[in-house]
N, C-alpha and C. Protein backbone atom coordinates (compact mmCIF):
# COMPACT_ATOMS: atom_id res chain seq x y z
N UNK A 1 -6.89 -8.78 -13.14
CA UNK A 1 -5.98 -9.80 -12.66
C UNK A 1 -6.80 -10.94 -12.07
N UNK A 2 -6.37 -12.51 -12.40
CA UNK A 2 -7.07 -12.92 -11.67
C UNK A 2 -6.58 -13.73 -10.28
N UNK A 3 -7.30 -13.99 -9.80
CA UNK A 3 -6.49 -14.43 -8.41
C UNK A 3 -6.53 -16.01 -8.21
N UNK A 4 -5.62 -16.28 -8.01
CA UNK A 4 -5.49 -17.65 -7.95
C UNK A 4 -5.55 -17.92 -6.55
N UNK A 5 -6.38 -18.81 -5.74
CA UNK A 5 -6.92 -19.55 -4.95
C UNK A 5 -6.63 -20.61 -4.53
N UNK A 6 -6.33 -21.44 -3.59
CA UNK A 6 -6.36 -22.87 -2.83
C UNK A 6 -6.96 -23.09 -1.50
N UNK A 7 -6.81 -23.89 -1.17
CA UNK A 7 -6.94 -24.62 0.25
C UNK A 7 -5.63 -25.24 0.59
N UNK A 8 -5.45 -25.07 2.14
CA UNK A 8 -4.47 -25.55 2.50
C UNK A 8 -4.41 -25.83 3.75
N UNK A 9 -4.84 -26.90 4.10
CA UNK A 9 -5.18 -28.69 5.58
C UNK A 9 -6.50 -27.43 5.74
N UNK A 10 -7.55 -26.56 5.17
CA UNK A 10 -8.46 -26.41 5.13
C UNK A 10 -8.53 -24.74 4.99
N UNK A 11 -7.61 -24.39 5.04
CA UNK A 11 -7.57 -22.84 5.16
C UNK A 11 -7.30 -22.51 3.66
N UNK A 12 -7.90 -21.27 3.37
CA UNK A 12 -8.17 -20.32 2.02
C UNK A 12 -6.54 -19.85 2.16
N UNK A 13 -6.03 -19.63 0.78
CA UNK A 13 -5.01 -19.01 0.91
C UNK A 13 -5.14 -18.36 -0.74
N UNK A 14 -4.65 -17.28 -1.15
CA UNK A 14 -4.32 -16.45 -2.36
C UNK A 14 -3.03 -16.21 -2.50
N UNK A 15 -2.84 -16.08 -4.01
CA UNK A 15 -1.16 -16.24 -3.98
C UNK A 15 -1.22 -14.78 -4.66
N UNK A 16 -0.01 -14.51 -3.76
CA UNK A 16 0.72 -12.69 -4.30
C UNK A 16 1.36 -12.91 -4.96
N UNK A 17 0.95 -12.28 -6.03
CA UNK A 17 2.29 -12.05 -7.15
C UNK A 17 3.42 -11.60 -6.90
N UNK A 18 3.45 -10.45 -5.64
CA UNK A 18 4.65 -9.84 -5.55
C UNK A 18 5.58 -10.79 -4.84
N UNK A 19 4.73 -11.04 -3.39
CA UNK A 19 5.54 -12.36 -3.08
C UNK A 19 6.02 -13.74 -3.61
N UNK A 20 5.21 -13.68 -4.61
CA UNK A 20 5.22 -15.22 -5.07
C UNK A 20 5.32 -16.18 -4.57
N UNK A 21 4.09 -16.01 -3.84
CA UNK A 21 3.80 -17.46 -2.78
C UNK A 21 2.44 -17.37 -2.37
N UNK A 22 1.42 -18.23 -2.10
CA UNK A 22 0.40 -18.56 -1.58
C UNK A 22 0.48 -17.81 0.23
N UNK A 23 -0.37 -17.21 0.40
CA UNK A 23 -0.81 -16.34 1.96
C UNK A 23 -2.00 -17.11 2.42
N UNK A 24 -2.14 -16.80 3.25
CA UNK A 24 -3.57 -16.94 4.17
C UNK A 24 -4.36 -15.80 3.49
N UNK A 25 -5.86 -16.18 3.79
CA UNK A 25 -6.02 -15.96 2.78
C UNK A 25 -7.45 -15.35 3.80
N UNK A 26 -7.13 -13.60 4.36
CA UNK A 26 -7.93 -13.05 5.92
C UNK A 26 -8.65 -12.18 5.13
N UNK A 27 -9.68 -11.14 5.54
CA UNK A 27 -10.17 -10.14 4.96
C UNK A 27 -9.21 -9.35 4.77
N UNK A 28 -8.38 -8.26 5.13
CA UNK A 28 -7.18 -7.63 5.55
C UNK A 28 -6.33 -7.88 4.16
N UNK A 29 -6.02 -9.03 3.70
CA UNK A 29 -5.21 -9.70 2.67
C UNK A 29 -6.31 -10.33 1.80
N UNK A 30 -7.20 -9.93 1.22
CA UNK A 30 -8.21 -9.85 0.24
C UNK A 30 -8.02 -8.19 -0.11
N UNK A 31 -8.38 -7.57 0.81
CA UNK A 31 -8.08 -5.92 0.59
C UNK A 31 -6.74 -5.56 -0.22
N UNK A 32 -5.97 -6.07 0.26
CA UNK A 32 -4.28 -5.77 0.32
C UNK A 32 -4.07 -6.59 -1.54
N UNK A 33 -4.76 -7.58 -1.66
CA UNK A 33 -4.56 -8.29 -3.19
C UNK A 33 -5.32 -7.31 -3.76
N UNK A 34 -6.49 -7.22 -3.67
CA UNK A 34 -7.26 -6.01 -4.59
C UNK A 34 -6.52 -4.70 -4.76
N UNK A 35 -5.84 -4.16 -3.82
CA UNK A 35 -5.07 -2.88 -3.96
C UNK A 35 -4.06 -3.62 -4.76
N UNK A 36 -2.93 -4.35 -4.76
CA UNK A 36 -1.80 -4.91 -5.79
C UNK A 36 -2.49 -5.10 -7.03
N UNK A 37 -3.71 -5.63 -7.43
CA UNK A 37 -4.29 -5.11 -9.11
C UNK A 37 -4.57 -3.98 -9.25
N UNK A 38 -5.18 -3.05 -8.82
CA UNK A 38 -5.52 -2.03 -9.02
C UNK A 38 -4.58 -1.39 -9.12
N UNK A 39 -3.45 -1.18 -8.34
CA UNK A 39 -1.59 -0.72 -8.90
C UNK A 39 -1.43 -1.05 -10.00
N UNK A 40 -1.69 -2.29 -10.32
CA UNK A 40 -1.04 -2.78 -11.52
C UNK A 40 -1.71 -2.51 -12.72
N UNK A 41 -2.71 -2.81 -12.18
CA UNK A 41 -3.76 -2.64 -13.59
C UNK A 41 -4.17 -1.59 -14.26
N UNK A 42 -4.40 -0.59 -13.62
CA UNK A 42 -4.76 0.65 -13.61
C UNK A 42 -4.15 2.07 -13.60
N UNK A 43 -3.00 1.60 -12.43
CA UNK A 43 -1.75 2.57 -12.30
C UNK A 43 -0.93 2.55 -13.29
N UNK A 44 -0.60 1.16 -14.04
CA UNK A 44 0.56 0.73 -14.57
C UNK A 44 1.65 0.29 -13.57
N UNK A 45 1.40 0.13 -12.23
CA UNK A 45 2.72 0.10 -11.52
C UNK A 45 3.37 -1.70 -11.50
N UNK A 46 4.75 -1.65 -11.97
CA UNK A 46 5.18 -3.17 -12.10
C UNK A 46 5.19 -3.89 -10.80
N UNK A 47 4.52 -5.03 -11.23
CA UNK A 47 4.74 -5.63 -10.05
C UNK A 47 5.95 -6.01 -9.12
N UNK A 48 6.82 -5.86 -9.97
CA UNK A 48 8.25 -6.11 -9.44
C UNK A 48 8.92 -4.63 -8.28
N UNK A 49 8.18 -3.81 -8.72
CA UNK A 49 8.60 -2.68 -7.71
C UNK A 49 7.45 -2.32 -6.86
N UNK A 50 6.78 -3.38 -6.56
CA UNK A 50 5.59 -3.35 -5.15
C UNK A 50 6.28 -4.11 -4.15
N UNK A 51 6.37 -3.65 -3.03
CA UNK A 51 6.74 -4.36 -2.26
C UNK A 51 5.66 -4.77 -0.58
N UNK A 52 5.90 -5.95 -0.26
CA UNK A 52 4.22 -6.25 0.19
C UNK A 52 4.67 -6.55 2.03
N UNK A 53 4.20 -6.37 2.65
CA UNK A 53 4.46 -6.95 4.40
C UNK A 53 5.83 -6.47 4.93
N UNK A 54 6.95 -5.76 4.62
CA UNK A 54 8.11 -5.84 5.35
C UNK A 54 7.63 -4.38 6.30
N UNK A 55 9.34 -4.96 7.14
CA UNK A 55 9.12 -4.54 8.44
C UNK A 55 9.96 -3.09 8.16
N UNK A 56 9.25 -2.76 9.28
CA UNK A 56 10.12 -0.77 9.33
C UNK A 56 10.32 -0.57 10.97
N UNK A 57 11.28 -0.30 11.06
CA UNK A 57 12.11 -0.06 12.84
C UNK A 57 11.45 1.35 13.08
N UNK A 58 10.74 1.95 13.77
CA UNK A 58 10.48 3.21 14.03
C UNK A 58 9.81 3.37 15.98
N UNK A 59 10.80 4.37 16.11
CA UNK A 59 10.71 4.47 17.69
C UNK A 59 10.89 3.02 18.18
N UNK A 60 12.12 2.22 18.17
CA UNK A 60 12.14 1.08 18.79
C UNK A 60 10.99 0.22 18.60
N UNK A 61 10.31 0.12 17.48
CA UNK A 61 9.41 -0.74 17.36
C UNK A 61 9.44 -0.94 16.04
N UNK A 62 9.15 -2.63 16.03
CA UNK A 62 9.21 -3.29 14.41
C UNK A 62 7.67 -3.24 14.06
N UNK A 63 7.61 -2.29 13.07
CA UNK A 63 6.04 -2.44 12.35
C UNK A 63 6.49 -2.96 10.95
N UNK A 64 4.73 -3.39 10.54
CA UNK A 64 5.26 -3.59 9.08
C UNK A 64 4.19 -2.94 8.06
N UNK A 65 4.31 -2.53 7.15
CA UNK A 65 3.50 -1.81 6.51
C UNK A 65 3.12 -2.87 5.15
N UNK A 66 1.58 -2.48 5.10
CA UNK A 66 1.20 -3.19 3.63
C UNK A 66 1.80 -3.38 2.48
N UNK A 67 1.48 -1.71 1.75
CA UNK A 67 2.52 -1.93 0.42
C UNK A 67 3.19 -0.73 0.29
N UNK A 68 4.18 -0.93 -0.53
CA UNK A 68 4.87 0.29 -0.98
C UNK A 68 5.29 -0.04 -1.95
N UNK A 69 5.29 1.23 -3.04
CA UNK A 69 5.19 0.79 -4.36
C UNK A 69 6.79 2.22 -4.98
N UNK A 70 7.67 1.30 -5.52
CA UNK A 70 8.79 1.79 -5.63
C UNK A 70 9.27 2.46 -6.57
N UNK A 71 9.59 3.56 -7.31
CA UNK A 71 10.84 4.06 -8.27
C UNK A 71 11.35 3.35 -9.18
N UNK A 72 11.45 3.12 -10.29
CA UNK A 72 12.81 2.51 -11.18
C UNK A 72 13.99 2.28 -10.28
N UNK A 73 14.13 3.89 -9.66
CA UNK A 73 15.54 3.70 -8.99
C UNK A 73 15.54 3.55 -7.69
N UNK A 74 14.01 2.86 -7.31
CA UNK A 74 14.09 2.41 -5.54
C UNK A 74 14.41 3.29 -5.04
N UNK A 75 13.22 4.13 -5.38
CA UNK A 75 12.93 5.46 -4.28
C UNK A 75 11.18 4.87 -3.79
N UNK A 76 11.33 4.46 -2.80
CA UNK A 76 9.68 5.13 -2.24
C UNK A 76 9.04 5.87 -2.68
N UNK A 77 7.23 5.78 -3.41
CA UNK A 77 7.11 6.84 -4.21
C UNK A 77 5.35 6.66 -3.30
N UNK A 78 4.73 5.14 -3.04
CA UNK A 78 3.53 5.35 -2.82
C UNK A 78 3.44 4.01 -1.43
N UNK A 79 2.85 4.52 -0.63
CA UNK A 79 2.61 3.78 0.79
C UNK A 79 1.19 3.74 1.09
N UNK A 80 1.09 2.21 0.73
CA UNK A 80 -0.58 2.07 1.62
C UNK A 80 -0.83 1.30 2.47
N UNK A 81 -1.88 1.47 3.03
CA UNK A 81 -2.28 0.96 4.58
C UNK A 81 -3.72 0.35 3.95
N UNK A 82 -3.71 -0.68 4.46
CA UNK A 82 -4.86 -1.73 3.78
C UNK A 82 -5.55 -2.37 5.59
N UNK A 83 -6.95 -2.39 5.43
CA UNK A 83 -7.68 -2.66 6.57
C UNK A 83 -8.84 -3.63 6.02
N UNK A 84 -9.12 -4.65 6.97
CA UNK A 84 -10.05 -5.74 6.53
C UNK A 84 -11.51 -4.64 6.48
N UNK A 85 -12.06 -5.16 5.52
CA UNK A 85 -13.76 -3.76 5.06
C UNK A 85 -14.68 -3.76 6.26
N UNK A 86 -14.22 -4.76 7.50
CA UNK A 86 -15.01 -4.14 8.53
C UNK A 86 -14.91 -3.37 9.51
N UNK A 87 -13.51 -3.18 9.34
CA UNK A 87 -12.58 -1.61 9.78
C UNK A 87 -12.48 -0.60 9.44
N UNK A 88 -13.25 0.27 10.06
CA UNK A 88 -13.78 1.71 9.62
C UNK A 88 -12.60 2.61 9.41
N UNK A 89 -12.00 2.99 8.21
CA UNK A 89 -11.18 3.79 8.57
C UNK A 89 -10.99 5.45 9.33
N UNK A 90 -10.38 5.43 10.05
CA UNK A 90 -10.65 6.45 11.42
C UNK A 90 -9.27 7.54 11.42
N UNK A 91 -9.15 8.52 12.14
CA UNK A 91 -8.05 8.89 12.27
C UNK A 91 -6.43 8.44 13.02
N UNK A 92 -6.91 7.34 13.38
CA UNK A 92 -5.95 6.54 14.23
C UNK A 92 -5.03 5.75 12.85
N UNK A 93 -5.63 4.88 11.91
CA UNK A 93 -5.78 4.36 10.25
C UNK A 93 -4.60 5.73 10.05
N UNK A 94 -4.65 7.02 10.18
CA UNK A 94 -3.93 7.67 8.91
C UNK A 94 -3.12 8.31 10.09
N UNK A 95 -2.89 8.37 11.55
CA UNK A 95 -1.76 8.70 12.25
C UNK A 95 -1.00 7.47 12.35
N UNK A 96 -1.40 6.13 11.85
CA UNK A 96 -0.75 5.53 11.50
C UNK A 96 0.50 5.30 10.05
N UNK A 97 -0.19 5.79 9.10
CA UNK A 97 0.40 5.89 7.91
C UNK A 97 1.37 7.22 7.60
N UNK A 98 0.81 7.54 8.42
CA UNK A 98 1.47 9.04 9.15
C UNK A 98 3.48 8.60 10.07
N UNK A 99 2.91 7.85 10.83
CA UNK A 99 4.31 7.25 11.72
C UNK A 99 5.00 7.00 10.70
N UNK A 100 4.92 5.58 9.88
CA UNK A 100 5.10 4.98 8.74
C UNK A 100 6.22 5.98 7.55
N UNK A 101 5.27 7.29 7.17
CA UNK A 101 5.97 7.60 6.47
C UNK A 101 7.03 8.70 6.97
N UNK A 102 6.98 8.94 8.15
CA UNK A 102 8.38 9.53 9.00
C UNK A 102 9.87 9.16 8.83
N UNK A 103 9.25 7.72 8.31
CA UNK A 103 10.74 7.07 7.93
C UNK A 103 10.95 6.97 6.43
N UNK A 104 9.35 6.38 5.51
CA UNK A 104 9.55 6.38 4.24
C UNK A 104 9.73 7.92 3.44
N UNK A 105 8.63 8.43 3.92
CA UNK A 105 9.04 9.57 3.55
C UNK A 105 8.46 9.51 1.91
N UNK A 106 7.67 9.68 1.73
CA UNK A 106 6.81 9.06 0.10
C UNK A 106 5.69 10.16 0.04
N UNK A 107 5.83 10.32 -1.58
CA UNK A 107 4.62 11.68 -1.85
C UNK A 107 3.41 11.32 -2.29
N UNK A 108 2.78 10.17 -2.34
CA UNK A 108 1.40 9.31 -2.46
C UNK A 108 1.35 8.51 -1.09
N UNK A 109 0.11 9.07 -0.92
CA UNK A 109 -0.67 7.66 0.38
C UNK A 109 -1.96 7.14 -0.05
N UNK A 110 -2.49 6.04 0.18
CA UNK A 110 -3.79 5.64 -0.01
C UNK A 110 -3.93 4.42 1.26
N UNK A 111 -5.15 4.49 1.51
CA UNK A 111 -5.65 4.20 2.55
C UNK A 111 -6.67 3.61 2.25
N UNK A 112 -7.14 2.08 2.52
CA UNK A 112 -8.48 1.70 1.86
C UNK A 112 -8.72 0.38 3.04
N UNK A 113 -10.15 0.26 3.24
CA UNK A 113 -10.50 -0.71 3.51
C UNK A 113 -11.13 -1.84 2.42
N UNK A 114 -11.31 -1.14 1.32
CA UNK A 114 -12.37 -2.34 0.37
C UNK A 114 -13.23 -1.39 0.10
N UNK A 115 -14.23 -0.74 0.81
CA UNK A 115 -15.21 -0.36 0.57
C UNK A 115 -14.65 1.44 0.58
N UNK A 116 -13.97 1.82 1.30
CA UNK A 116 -13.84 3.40 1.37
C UNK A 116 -12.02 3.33 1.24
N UNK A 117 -11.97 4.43 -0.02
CA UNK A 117 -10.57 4.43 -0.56
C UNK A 117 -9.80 6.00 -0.06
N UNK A 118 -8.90 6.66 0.21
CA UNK A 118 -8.68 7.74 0.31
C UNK A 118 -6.93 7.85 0.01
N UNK A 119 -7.14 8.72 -0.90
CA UNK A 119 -5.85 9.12 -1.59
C UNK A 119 -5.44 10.44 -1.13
N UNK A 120 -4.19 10.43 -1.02
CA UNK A 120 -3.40 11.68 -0.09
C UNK A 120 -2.04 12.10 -0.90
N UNK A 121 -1.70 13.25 -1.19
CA UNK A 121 -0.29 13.92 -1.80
C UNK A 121 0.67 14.49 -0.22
N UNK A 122 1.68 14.60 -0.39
CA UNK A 122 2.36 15.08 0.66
C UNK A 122 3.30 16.79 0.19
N UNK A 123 3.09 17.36 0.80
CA UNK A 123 3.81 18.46 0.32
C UNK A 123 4.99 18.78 1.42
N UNK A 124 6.13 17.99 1.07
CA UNK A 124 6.73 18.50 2.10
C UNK A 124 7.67 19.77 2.31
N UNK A 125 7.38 20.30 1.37
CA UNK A 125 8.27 21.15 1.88
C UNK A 125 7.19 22.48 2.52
N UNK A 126 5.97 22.71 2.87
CA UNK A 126 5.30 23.17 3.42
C UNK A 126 4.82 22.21 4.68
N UNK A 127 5.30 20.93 4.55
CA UNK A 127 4.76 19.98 6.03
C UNK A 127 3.25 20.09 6.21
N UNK A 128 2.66 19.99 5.32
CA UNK A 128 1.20 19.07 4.73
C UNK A 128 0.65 17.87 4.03
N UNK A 129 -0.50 17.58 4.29
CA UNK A 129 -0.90 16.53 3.28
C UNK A 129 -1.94 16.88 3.42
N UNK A 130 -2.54 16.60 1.64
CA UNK A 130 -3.77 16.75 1.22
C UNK A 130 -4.42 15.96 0.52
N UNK A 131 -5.72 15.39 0.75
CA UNK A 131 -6.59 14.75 -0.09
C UNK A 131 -6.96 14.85 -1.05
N UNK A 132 -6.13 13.80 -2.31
CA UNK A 132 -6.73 14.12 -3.45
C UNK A 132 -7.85 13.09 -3.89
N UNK A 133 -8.42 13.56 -4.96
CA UNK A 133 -9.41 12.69 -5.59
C UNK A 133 -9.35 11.10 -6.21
N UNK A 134 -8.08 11.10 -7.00
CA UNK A 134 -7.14 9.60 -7.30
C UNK A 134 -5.87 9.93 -7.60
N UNK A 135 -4.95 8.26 -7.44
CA UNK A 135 -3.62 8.69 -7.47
C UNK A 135 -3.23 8.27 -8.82
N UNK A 136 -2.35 9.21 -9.35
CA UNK A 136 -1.51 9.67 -10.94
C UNK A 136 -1.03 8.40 -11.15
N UNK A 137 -1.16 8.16 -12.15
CA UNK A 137 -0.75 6.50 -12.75
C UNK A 137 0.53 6.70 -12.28
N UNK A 138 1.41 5.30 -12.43
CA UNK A 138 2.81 5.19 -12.03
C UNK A 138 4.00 6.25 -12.47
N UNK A 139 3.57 6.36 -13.95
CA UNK A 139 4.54 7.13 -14.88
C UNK A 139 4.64 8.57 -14.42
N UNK A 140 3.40 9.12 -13.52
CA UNK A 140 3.37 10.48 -13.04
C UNK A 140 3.89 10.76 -11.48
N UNK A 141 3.43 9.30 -11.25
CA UNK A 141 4.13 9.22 -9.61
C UNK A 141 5.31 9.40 -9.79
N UNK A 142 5.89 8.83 -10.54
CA UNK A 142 7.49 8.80 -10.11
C UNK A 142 8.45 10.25 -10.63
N UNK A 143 7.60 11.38 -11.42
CA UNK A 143 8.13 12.47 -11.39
C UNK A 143 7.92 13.25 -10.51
N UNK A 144 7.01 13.24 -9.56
CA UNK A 144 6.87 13.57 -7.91
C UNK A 144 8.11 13.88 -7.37
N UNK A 145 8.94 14.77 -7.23
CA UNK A 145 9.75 14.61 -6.36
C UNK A 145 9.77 14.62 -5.06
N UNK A 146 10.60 13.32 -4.31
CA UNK A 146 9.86 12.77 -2.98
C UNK A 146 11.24 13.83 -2.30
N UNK A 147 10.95 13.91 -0.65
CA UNK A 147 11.97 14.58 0.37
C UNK A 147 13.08 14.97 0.05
């Protein structure tokens, strides 16, 4: 994919496909565009069922999560947490993605700064998650059955 680029009154900005609009353009959201090709490109996942920055109400607090990548039938299927590459990802990084999916409730996680990627399955009906090696192109995600 390639990424289309500007300036704007001097600031870098990249335009999301999903959003379809030009962003600022931070380490954090360099990470977060590289993960939306790599969905796309690689996963097969449409861009039209990525969804990028919205907010999630949990314990009286508005967070917002990176991406989540959706179902045909808009089910939640994959939730990631994207960190600028000079943010070590730590265990705080995945009790975060952890809160997150209390509400989404999704059987793929990935977790990446740029430089260190980590892919996770959820088993819920044993109330685990485990580290896998990479995540199942789109067409396999979505026979996952989620919660």
């Amino acid at each position: 994919m390639d990424f289309r680029l500007k300036k704007d009154n001097g600031k870098a900005q990249i335009f999301d496909p999903c959003r379809k609009k030009f962003v600022a353009l931070s380490p954090e959201e360099w990470v977060r565009q590289h993960c939306i090709s790599f969905l796309h490109i690689f996963k097969s996942v449409p861009l039209s069922l990525i969804s990028v920055e919205k907010a999630l109400n949990i314990n009286t607090m508005v967070l917002r999560y990176d991406i989540v990548v959706y179902s045909k039938t808009m089910v939640p299927i994959l939730l990631v947490e994207c960190k600028a590459p000079e943010i070590k990802i730590s265990p705080s990084t995945f009790d975060q993605i952890a809160a997150y999916n209390l509400q989404l409730k999704v059987p793929f996680l990935f977790v990446t700064n740029g430089l260190d990627h980590f892919f996770c399955q959820v088993d819920f009906d044993n109330s685990r998650v485990f580290f896998i090696k990479d995540l199942p192109d789109y067409n396999s995600m979505i026979t996952i059955p989620s919660a």
